[in-house]
C-alpha atoms as a PDB file:
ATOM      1  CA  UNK A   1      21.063 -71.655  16.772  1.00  0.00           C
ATOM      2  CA  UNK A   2      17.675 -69.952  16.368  1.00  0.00           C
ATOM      3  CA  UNK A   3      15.848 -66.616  16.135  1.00  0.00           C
ATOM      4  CA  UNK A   4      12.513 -66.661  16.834  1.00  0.00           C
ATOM      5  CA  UNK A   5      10.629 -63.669  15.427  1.00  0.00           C
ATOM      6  CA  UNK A   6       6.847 -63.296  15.745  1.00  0.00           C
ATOM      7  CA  UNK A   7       6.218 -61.229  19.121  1.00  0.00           C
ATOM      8  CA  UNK A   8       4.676 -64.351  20.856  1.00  0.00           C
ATOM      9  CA  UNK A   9       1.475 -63.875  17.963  1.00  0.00           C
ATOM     10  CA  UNK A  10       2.989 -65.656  14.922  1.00  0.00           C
ATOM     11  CA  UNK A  11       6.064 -66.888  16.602  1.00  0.00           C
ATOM     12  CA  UNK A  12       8.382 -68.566  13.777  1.00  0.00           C
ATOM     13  CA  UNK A  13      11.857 -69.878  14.373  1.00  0.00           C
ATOM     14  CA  UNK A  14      14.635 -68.737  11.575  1.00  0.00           C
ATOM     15  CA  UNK A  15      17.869 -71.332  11.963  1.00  0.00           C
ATOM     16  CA  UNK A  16      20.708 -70.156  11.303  1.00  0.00           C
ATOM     17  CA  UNK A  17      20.705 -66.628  11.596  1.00  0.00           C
ATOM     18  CA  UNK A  18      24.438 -66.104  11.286  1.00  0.00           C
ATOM     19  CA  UNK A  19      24.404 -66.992   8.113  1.00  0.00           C
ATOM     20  CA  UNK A  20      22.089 -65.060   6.884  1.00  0.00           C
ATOM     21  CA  UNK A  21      23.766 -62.189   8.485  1.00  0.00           C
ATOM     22  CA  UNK A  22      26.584 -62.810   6.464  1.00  0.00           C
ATOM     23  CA  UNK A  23      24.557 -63.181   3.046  1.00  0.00           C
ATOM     24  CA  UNK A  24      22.925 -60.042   4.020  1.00  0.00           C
ATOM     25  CA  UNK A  25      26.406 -58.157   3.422  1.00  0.00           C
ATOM     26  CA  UNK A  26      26.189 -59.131  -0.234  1.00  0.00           C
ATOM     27  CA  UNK A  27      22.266 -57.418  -0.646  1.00  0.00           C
ATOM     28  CA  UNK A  28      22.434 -53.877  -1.568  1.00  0.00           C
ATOM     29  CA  UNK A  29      20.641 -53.108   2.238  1.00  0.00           C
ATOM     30  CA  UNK A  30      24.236 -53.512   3.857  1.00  0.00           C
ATOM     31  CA  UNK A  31      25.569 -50.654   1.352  1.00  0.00           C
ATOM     32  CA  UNK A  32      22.869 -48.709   3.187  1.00  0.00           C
ATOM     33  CA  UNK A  33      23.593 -49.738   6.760  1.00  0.00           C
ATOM     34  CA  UNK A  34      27.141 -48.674   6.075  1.00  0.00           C
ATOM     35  CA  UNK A  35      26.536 -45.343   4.383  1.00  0.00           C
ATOM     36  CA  UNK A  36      27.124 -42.470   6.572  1.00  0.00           C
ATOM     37  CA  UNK A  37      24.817 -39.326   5.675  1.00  0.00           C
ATOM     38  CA  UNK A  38      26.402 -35.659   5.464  1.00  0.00           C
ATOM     39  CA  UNK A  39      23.323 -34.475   5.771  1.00  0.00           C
ATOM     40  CA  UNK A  40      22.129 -32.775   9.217  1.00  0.00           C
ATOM     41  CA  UNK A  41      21.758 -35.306  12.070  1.00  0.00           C
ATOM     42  CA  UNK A  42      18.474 -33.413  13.262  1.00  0.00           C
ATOM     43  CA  UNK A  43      16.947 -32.429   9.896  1.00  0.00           C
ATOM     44  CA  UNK A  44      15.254 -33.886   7.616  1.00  0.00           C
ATOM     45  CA  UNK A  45      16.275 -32.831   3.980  1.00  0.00           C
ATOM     46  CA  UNK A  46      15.289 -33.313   0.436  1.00  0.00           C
ATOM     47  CA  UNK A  47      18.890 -35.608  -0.221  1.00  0.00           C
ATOM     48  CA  UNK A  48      18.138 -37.460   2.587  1.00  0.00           C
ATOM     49  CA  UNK A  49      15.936 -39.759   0.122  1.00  0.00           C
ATOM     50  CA  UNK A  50      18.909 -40.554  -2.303  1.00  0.00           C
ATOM     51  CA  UNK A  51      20.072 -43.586   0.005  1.00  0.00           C
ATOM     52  CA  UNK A  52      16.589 -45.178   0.524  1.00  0.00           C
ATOM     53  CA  UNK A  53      17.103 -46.392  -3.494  1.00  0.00           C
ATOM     54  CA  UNK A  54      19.414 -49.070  -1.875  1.00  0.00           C
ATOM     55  CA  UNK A  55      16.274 -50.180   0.187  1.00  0.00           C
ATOM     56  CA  UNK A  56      13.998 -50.731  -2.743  1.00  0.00           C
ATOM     57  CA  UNK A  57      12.279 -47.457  -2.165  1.00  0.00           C
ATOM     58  CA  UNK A  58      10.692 -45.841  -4.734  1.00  0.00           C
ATOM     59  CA  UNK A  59      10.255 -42.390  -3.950  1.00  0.00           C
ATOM     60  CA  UNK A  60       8.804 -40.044  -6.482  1.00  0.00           C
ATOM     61  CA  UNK A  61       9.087 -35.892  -6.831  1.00  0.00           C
ATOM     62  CA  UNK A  62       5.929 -35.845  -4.705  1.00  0.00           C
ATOM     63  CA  UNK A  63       8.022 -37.564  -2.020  1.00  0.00           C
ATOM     64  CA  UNK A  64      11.555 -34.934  -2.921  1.00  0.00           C
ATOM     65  CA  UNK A  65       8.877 -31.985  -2.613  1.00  0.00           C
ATOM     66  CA  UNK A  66       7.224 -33.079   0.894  1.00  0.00           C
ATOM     67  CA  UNK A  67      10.356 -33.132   2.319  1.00  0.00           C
ATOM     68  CA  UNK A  68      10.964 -29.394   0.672  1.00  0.00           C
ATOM     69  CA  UNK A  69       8.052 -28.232   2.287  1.00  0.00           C
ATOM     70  CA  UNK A  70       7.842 -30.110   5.418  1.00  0.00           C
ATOM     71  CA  UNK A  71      10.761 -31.052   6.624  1.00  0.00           C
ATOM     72  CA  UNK A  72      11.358 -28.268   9.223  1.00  0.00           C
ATOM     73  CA  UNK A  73       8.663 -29.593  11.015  1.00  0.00           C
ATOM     74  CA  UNK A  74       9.741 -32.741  12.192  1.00  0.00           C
ATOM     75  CA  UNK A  75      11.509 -32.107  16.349  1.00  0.00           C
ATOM     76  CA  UNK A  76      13.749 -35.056  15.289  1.00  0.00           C
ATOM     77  CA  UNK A  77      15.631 -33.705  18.299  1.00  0.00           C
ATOM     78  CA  UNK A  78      12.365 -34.411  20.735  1.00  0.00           C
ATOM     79  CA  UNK A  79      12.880 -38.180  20.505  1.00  0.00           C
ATOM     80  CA  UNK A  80      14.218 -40.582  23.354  1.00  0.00           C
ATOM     81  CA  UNK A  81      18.107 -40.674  22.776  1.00  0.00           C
ATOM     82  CA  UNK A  82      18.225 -44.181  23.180  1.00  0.00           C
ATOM     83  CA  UNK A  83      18.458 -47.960  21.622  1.00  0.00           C
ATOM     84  CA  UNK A  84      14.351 -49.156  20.736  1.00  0.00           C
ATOM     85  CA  UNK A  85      14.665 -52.043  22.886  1.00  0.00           C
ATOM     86  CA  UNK A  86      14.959 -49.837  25.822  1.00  0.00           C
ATOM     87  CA  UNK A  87      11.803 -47.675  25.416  1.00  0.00           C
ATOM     88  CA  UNK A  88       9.119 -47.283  27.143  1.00  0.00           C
ATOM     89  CA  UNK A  89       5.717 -47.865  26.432  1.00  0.00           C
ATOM     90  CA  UNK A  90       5.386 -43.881  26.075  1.00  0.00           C
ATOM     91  CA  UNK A  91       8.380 -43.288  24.268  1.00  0.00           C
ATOM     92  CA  UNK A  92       7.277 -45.807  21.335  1.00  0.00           C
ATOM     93  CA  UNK A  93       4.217 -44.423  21.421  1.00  0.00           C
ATOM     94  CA  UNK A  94       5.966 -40.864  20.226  1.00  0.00           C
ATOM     95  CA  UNK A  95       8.303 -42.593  17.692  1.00  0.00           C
ATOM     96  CA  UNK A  96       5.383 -43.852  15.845  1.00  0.00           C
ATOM     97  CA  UNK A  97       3.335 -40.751  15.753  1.00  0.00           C
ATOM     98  CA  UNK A  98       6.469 -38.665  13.864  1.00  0.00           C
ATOM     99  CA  UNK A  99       6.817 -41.922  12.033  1.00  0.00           C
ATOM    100  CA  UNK A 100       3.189 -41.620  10.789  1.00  0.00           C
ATOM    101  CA  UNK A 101       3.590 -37.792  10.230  1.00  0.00           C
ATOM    102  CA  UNK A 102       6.341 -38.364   7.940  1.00  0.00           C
ATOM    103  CA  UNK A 103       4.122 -41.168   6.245  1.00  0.00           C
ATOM    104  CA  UNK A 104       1.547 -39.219   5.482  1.00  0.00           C
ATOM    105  CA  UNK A 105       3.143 -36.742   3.417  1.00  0.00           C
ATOM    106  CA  UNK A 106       2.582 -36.970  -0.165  1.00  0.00           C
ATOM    107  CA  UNK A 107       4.490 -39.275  -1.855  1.00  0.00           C
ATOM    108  CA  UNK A 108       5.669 -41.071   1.354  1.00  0.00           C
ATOM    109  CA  UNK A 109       3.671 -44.195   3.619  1.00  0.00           C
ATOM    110  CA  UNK A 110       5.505 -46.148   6.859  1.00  0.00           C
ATOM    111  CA  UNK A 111       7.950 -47.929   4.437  1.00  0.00           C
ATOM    112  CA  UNK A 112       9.659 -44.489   3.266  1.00  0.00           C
ATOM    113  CA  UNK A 113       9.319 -42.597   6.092  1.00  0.00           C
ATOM    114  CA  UNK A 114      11.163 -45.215   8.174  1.00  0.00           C
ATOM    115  CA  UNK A 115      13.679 -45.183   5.674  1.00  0.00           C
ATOM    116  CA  UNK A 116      14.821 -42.098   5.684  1.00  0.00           C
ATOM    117  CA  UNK A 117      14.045 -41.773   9.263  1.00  0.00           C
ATOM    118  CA  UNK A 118      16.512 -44.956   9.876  1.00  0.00           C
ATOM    119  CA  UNK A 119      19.213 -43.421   8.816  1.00  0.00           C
ATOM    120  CA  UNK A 120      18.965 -40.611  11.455  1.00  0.00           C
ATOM    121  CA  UNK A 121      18.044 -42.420  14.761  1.00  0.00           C
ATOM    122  CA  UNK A 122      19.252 -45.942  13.712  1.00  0.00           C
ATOM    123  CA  UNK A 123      19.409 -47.494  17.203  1.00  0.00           C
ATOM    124  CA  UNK A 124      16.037 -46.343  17.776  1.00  0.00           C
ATOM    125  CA  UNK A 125      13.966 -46.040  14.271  1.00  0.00           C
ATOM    126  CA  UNK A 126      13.827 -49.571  12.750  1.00  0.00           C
ATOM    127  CA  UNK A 127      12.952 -49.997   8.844  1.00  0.00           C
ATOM    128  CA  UNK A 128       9.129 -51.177   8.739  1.00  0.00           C
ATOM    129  CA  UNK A 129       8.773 -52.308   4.894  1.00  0.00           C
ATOM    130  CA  UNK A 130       5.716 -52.877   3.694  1.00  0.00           C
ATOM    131  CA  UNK A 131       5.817 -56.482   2.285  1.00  0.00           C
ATOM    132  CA  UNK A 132       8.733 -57.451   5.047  1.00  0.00           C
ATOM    133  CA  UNK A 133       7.402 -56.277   8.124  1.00  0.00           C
ATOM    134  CA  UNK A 134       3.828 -55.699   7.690  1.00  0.00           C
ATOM    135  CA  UNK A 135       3.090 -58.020   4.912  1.00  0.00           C
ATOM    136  CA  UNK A 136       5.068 -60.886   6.318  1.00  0.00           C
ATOM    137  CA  UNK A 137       6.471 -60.571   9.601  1.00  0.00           C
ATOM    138  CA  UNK A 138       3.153 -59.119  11.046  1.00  0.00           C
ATOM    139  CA  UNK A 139       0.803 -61.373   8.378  1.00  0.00           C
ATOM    140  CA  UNK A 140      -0.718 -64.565  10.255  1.00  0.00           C
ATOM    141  CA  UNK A 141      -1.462 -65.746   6.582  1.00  0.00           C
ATOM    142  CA  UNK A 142       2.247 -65.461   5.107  1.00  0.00           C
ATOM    143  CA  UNK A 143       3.993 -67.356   3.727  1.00  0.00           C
ATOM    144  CA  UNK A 144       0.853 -69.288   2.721  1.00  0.00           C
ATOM    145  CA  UNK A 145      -0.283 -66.292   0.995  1.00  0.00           C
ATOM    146  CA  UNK A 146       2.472 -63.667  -0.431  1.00  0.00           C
ATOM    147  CA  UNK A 147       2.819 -60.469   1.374  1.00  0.00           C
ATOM    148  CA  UNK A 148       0.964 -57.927   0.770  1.00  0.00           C
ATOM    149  CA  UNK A 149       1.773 -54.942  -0.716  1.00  0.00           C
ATOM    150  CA  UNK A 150      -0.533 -52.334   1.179  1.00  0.00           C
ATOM    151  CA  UNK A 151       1.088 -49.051   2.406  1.00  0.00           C
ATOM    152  CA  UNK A 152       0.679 -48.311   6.103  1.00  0.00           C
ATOM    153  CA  UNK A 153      -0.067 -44.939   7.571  1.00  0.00           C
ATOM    154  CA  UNK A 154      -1.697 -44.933  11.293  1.00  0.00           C
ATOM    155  CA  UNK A 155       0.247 -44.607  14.204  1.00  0.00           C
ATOM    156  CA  UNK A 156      -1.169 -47.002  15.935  1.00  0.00           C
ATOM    157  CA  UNK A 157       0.149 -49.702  13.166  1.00  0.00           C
ATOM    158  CA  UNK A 158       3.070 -48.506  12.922  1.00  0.00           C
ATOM    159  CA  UNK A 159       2.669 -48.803  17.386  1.00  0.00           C
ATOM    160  CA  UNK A 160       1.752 -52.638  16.919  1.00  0.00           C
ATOM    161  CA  UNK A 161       5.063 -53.123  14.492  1.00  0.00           C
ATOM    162  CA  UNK A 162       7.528 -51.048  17.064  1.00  0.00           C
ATOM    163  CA  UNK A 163       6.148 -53.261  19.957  1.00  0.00           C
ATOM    164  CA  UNK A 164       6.308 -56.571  18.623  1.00  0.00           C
ATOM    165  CA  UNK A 165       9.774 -56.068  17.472  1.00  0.00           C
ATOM    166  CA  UNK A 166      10.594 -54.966  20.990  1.00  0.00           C
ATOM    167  CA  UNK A 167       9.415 -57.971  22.225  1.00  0.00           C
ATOM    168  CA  UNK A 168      11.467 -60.162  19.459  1.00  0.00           C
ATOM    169  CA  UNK A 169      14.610 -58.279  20.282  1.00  0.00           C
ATOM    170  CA  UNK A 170      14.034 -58.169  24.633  1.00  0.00           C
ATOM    171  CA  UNK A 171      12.622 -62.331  24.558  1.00  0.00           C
ATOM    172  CA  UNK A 172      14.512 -64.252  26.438  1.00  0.00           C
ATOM    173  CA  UNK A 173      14.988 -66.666  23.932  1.00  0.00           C
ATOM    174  CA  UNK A 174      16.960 -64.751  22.139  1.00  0.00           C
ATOM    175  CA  UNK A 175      19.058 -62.862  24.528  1.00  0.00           C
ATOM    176  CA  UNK A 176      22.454 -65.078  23.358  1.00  0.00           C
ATOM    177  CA  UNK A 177      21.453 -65.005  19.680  1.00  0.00           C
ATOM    178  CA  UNK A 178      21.793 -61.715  19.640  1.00  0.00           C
ATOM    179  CA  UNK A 179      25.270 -61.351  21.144  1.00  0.00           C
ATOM    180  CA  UNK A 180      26.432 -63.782  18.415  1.00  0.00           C
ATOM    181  CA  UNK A 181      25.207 -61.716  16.040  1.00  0.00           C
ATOM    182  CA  UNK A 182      26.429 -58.496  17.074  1.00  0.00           C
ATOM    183  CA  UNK A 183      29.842 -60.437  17.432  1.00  0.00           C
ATOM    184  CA  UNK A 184      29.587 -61.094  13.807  1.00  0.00           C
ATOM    185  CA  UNK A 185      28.322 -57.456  12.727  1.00  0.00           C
ATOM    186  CA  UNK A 186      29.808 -55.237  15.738  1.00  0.00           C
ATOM    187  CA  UNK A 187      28.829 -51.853  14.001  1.00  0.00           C
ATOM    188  CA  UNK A 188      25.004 -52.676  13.274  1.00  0.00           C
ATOM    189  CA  UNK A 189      22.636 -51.469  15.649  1.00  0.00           C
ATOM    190  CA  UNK A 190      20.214 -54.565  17.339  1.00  0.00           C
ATOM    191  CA  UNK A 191      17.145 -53.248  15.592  1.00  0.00           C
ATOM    192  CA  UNK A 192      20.163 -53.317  12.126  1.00  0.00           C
ATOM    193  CA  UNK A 193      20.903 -56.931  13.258  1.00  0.00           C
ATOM    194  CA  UNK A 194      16.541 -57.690  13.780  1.00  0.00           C
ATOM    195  CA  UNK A 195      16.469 -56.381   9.701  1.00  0.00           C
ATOM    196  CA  UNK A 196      18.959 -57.976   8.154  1.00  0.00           C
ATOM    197  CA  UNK A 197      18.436 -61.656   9.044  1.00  0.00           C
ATOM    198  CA  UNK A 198      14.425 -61.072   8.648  1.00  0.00           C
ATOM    199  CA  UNK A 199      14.905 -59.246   5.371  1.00  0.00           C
ATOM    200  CA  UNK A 200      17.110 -62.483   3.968  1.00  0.00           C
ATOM    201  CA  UNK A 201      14.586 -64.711   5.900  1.00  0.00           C
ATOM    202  CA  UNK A 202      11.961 -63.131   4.174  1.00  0.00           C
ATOM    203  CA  UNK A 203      13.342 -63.121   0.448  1.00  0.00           C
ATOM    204  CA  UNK A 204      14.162 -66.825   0.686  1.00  0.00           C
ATOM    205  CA  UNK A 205      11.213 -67.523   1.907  1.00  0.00           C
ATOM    206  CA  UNK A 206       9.054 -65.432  -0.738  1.00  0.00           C
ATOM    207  CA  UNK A 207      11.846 -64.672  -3.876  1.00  0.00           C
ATOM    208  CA  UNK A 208      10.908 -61.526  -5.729  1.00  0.00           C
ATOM    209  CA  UNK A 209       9.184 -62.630  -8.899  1.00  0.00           C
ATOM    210  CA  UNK A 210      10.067 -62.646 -12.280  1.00  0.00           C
ATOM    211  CA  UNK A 211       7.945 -61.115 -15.088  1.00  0.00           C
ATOM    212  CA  UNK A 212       7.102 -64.600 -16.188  1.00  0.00           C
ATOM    213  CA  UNK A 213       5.584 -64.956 -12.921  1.00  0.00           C
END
């Protein structure tokens, strides 16, 4: 059994998904699926960062004090109550503009805004990391070349990630794949399920280095 990621642009077929689903549980991401927030479903607040550590984010105070400041101004409450894969052109289109709002505050870039943001809309707000999704997934060059580390900021990146990931997770090819999957991890949300197996795809495929590197 396959899952192809790639969007039909850099298609590239992972085997055995399954099992990387299940090593996935053992990577300090699946502590962060499973953590349920007690902070305000429709707010964004200042402790809302503290679980994005178990994502390799690396917020700073800037990051703690944007949130201070701005986070009354995000209508987390305007967005489509509903899974990713069943937007609409239109409604992705509004998910990556408070997406890149988020990102641009100081401190913060697409990686951990959608971080934070996951955790409050996580059948709709998917994690876009910097090396994983847009260094990798995204990268025609990778793994040839290692990810890049660049942040990402414009919506209409952040557009290009949401769509091709609706496309990997709506493809007919992988319509059964993902009923295994969900079989396997009934709680996870399919954007949850789309993250975890790339994520472990990912790291195998490019190991984080070692300072002798």
């Amino acid at each position: 059994m396959n899952l192809i990621f790639g969007a039909r642009r850099i298609d590239r077929s992972v085997k055995d998904p399954e099992k990387l689903l299940i090593e996935y549980r053992r990577d300090s991401g699946s502590r962060y699926l499973d953590h349920v927030s007690c902070t305000p479903s429709d707010k964004l607040v200042p402790e809302d960062l503290a679980v994005t550590i178990l994502m390799n984010s690396r917020f700073s105070s800037a990051a703690f004090m944007a949130v201070q400041d701005c986070g009354d101004n995000v209508n987390l409450a305007a967005l489509p109550d509903r899974a990713l894969e069943e937007t609409n052109e239109g409604e992705r289109q509004q998910v990556a503009e408070l997406i890149a709002t988020v990102a641009r505050w100081p401190g913060f870039a697409a990686s951990v805004a959608t971080k934070v943001l996951h955790k409050k809309r996580p059948r709709l707000i998917p994690i876009l990391d910097n090396q994983a999704i847009f260094g990798a997934y995204m990268n025609r060059d990778w793994p040839q070349r290692r990810s890049s580390t660049e942040s990402v900021y414009a919506a209409g990146r952040i557009g290009e990630a949401l769509d091709w990931i609706v496309f990997d997770l709506t493809r007919r090819e992988n319509e059964m794949v993902w009923g295994v999957l969900s079989g396997v991890e009934p709680s996870r949300a399919r954007i949850e399920l789309f993250d975890s197996v790339w994520w472990m795809y990912f790291r195998r495929t490019e190991p984080v280095r070692s300072i002798a590197d």
